[in-house]
Protein backbone atom coordinates (compact mmCIF):
# COMPACT_ATOMS: atom_id res chain seq x y z
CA UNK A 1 125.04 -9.20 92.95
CA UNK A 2 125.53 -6.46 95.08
CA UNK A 3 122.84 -5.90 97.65
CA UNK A 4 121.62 -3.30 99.60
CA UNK A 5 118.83 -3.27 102.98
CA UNK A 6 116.88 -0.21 102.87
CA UNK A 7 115.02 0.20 105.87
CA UNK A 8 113.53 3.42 105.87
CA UNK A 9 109.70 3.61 105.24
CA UNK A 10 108.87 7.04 104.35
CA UNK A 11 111.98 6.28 101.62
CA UNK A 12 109.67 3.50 100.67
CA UNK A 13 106.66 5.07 100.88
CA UNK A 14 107.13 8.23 99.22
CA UNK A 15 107.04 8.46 95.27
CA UNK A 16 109.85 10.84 93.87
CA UNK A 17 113.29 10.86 91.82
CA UNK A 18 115.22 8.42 94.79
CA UNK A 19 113.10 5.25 93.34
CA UNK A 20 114.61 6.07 89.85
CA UNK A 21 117.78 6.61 90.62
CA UNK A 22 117.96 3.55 93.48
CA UNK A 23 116.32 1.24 90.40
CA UNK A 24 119.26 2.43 87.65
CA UNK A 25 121.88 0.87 89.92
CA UNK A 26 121.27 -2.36 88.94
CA UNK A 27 121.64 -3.79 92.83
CA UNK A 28 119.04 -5.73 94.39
CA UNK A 29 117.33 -4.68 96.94
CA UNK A 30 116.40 -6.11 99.92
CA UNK A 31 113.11 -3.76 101.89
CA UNK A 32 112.25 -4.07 105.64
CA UNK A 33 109.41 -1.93 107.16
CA UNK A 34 111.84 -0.08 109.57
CA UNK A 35 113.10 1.35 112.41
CA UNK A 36 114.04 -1.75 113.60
CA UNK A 37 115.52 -2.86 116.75
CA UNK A 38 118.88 -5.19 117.18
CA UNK A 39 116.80 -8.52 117.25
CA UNK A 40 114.84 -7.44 114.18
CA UNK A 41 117.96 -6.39 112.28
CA UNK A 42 120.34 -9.46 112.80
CA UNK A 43 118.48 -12.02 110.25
CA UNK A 44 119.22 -9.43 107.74
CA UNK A 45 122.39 -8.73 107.93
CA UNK A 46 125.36 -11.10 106.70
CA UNK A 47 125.03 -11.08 103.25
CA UNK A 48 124.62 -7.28 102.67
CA UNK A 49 126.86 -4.90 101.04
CA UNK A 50 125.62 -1.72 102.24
CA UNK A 51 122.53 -0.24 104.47
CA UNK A 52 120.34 2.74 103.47
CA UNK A 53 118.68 3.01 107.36
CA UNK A 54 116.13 5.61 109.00
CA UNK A 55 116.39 5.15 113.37
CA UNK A 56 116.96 1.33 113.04
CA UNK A 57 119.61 0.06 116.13
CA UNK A 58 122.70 -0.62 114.03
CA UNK A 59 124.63 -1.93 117.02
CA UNK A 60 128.00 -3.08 117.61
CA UNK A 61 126.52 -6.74 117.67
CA UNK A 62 124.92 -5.68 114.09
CA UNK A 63 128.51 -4.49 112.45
CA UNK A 64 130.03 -7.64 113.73
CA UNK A 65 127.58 -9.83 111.78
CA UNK A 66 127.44 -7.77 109.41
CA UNK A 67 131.43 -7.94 108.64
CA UNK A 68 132.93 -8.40 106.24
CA UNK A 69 130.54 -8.17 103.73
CA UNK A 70 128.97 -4.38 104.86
CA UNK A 71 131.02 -1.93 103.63
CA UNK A 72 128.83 1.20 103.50
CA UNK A 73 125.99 2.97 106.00
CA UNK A 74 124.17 5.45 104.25
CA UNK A 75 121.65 7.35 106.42
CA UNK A 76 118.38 8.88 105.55
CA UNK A 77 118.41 11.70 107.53
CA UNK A 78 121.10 13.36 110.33
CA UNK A 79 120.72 11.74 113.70
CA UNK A 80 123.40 8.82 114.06
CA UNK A 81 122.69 8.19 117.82
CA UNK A 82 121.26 4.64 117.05
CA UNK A 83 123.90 3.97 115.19
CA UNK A 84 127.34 2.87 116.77
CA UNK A 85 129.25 5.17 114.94
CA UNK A 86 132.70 4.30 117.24
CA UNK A 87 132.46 0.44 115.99
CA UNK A 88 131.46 1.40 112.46
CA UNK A 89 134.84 3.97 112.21
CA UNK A 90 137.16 1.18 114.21
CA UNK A 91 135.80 -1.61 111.83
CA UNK A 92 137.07 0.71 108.17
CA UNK A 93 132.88 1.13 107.66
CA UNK A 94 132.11 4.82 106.01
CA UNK A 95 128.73 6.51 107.83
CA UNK A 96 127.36 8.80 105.62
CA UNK A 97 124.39 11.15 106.38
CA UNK A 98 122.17 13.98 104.44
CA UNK A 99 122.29 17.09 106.55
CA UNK A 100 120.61 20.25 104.94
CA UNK A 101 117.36 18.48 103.55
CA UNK A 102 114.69 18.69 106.26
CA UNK A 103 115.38 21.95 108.34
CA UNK A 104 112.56 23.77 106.35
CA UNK A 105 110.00 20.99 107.31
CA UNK A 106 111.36 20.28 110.86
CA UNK A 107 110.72 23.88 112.05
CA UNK A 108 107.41 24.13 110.28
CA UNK A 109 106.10 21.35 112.52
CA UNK A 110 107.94 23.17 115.59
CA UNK A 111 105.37 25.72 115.09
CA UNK A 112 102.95 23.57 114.49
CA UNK A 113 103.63 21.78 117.68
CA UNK A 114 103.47 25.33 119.04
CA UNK A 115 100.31 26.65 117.59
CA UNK A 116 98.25 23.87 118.93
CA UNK A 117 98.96 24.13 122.55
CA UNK A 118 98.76 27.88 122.67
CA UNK A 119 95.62 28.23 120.70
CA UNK A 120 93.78 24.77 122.39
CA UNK A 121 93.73 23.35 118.62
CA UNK A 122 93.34 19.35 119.35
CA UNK A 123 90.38 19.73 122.29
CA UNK A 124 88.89 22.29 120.00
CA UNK A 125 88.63 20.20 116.97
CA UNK A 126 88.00 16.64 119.20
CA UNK A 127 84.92 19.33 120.55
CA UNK A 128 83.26 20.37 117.43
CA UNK A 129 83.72 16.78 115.97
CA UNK A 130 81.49 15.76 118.74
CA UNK A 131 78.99 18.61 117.99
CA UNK A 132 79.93 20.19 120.67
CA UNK A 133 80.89 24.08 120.54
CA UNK A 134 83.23 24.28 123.42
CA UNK A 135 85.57 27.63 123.57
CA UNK A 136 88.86 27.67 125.51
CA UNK A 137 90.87 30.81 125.74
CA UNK A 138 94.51 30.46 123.83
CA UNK A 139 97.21 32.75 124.29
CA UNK A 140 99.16 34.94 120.72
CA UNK A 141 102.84 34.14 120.27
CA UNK A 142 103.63 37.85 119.33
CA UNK A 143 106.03 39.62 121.95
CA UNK A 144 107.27 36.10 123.31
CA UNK A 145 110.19 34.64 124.14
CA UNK A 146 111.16 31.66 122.23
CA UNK A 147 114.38 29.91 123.79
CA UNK A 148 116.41 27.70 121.16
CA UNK A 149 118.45 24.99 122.17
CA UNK A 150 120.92 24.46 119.27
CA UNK A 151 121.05 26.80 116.97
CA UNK A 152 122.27 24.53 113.78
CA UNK A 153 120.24 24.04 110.57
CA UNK A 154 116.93 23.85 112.17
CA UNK A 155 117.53 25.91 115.06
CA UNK A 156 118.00 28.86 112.51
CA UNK A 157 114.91 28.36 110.40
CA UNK A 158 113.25 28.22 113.68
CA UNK A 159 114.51 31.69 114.90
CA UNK A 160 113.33 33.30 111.27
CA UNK A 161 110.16 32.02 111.98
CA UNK A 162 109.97 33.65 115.38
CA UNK A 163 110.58 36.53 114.10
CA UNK A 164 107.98 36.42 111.62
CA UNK A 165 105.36 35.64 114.52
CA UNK A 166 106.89 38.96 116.61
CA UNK A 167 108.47 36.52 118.49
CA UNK A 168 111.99 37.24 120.75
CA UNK A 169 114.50 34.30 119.66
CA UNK A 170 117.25 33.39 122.40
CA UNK A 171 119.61 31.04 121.54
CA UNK A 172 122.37 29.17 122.70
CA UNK A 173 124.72 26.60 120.86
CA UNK A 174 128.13 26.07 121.20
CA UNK A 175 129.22 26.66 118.07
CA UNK A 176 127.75 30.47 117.53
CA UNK A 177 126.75 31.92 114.13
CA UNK A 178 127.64 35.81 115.21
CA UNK A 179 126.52 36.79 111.57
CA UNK A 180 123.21 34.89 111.26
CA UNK A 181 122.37 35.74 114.66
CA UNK A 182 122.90 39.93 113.98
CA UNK A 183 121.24 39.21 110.59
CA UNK A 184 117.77 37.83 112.16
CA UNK A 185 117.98 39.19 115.99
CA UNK A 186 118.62 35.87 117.83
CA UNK A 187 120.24 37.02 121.68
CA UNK A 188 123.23 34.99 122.50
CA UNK A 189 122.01 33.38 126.11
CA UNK A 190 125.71 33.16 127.79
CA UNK A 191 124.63 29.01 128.91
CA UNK A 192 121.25 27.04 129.08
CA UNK A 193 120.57 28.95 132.78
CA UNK A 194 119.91 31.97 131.09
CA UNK A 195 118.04 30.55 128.14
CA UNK A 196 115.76 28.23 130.21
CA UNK A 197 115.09 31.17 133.16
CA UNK A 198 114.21 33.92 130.16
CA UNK A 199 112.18 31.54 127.54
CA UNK A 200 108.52 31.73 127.44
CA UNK A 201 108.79 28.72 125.20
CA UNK A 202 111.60 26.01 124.99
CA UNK A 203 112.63 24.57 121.40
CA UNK A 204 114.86 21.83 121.58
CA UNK A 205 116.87 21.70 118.30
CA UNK A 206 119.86 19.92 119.25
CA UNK A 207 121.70 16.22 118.86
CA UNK A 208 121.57 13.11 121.53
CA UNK A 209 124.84 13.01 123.08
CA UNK A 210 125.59 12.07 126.88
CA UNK A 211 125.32 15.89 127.26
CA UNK A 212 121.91 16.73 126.16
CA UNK A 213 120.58 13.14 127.47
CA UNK A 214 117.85 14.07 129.93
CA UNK A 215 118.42 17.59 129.81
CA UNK A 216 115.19 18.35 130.35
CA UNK A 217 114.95 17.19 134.01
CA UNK A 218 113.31 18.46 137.33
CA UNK A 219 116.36 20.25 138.13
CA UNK A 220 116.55 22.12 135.25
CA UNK A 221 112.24 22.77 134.57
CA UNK A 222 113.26 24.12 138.11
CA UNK A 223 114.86 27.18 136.30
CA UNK A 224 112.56 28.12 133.41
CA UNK A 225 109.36 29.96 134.02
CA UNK A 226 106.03 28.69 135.59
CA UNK A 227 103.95 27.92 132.87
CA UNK A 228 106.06 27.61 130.20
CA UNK A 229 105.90 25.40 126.93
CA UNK A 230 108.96 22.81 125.82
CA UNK A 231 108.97 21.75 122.23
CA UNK A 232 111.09 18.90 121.19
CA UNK A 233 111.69 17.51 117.48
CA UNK A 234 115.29 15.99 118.34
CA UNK A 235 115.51 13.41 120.23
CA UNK A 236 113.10 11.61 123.22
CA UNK A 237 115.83 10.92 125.11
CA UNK A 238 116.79 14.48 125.69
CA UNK A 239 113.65 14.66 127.69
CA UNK A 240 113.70 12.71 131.18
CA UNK A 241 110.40 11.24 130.85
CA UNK A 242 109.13 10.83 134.61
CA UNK A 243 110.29 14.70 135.66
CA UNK A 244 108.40 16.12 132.54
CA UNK A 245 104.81 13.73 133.34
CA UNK A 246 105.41 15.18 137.00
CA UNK A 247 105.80 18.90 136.24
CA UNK A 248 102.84 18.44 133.55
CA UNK A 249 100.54 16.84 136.25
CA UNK A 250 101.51 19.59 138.48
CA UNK A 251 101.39 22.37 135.90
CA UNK A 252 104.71 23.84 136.32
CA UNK A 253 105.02 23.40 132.62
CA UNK A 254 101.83 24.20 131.12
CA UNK A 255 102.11 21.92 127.68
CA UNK A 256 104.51 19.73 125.82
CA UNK A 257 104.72 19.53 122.33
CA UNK A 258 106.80 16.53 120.75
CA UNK A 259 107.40 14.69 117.65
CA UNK A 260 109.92 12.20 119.54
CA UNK A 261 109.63 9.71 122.07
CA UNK A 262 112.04 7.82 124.47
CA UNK A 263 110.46 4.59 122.92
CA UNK A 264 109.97 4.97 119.30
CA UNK A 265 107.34 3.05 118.84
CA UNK A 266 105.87 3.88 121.87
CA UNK A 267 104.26 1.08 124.39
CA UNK A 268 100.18 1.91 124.59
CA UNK A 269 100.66 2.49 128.10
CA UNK A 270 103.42 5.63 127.78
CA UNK A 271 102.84 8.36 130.55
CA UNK A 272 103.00 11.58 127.41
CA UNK A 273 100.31 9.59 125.40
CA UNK A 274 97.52 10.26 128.54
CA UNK A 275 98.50 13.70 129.81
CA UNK A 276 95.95 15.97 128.19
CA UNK A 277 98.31 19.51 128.25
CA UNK A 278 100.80 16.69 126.24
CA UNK A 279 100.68 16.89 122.16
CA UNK A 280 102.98 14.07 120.28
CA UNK A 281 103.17 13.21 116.88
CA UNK A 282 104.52 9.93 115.12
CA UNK A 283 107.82 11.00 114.31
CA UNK A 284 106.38 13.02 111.33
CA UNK A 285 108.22 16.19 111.44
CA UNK A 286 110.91 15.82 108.14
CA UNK A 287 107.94 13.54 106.62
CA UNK A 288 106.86 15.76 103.86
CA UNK A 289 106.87 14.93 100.51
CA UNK A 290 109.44 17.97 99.36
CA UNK A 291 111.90 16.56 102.26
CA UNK A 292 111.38 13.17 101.79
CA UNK A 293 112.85 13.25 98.51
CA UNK A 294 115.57 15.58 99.57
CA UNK A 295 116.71 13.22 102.26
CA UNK A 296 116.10 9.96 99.97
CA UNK A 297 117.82 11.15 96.71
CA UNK A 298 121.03 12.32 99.09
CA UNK A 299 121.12 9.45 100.59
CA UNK A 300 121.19 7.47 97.47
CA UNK A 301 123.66 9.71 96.11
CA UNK A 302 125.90 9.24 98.64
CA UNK A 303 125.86 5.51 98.24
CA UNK A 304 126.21 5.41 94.66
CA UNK A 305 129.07 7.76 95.65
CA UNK A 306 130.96 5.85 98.31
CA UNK A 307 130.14 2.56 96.37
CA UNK A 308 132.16 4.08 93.26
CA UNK A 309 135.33 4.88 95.32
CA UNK A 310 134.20 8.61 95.54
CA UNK A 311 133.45 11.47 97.82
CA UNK A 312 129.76 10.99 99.24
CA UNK A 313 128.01 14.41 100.00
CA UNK A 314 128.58 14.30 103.82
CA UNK A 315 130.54 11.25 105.76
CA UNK A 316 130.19 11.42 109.50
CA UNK A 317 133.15 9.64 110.10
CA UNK A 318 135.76 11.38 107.37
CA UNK A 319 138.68 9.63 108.64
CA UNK A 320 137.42 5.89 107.16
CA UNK A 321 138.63 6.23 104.14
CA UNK A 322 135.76 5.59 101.03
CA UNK A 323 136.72 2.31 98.70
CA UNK A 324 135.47 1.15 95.67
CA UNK A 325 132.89 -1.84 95.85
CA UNK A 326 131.18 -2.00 92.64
């Protein structure tokens, strides 16, 4: 019998069409309470056809055991940086992911993030909890400058957004929508210098490569404005940790709104889980029940797909060509 490890627990979690449409395949399948690291992955893998994975460490060492038997990687969700895409392509296995299915949600909690820094939301609410009836200025978003870093899927719902709060989007990306950014007002910054010296508020909307890993370091916070507010619902690593805790202890950046970490989960002990000017959230943002359905159907789709010898909705490595295995 053909059989598939789904690791993903929001996919497991979440009641919608994907359970249907998963069940009417007919393959068994084999559940783990993901994202799970290299160690926890190995005993599973061997005697799988196919993965349906969340931010679980699909390593080199993982395809190897995995071969010959895996033949498919079907993501739930965009980011492939824990999975070793380069062994995956040079070993004939098709990556597919679901982009378009949880930019509406992702930039909601953006502003979320946002919102609760600027208008003191979490000490208010610990405050009053308490019986207590403390008031602590907050500061309006309207005639602000919000920088974007990446101005893909998310990047742009972000920017409409902005604009709907009277905000002043800046953006930079290196592939540049001209039209979109005309249509909704977004300024081109000419590189990240510009963005991160003119930005009120920083948005970080863009993938993990060796790039954008700790881009956010003293060097750079150097540039931006005293005082000003980074946002990240990428990736953790895009942050260096230990620059960010000092410039937060020292107030050079006022707050720090994420929904990622560097260590997913994170130890008890992690430096952003103390700092009161800090907000972080479990990983949450695309964890809605409209999106999680999105994502989980797609990715399911693009199994049954690939598993039929067909063209899956979005492959990240095109080149492998997609086989029949059922």
């Amino acid at each position: 019998m053909t059989r598939i490890l789904l690791t993903t627990t929001s996919f497991q979690d979440t009641p919608g069409e994907h359970h249907q449409l998963l069940a009417e395949t007919g393959w068994e399948i084999v559940r783990a309470r993901g994202p799970l690291s290299e160690a926890q992955i190995l005993p599973l893998v061997g005697d799988i056809d196919a993965f349906i994975c969340g931010d679980d460490a699909i390593t080199r060492q993982v395809l190897e055991k995995a071969r010959p038997r895996l033949k498919i990687i079907s993501k739930y969700g965009i980011g492939v940086d824990k999975i070793d895409v380069a062994s995956a392509t040079g070993f004939g296995i098709p990556v597919l992911f679901t982009p378009g299915v949880n930019h509406t949600t992702v930039a909601e909690h953006t502003f979320l993030l946002l919102l609760a820094l600027e208008k003191n939301f979490i000490p208010a609410v610990d405050a009053t909890r308490k019986g207590e009836w403390k008031r602590k200025t907050g500061h309006e978003l309207l005639d602000k400058t919000l920088g974007i870093v990446g101005l893909g899927r998310i990047g742009k719902e972000v920017a409409i957004r902005a604009r709907a709060f009277g905000m002043h989007p800046i953006g930079f990306d290196v592939y540049w929508d001209e039209k979109f950014a005309v249509q909704h007002g977004v300024r081109r910054a000419a590189s990240l210098d510009e963005l991160f010296s003119a930005a009120d508020y920083i948005t970080l909307h863009t993938n993990l490569t060796p790039e954008t890993r700790g881009l956010v370091n003293t060097r750079n916070i150097a540039r931006m404005k005293p005082g000003v507010i980074i946002l990240n619902c990428a990736r953790g690593e895009i942050i260096h940790t230990p620059d960010l805790v000092a410039a937060l202890q020292s107030g050079r950046v006022a707050g720090y709104g994420a929904d990622v970490l560097d260590q997913e989960p994170p130890p008890a002990d992690h430096p952003l889980l103390r700092l009161p000017n800090c907000i972080i959230t479990p990983h949450v943002g695309s964890r809605t029940y409209e999106s999680v359905v999105r994502q989980a159907t797609t990715a399911v789709r693009n199994l049954i797909l690939a598993m039929n010898g067909e063209k899956p909705i979005a492959q990240v490595n095109p080149e492998v060509p997609v086989k029949k295995v059922v």
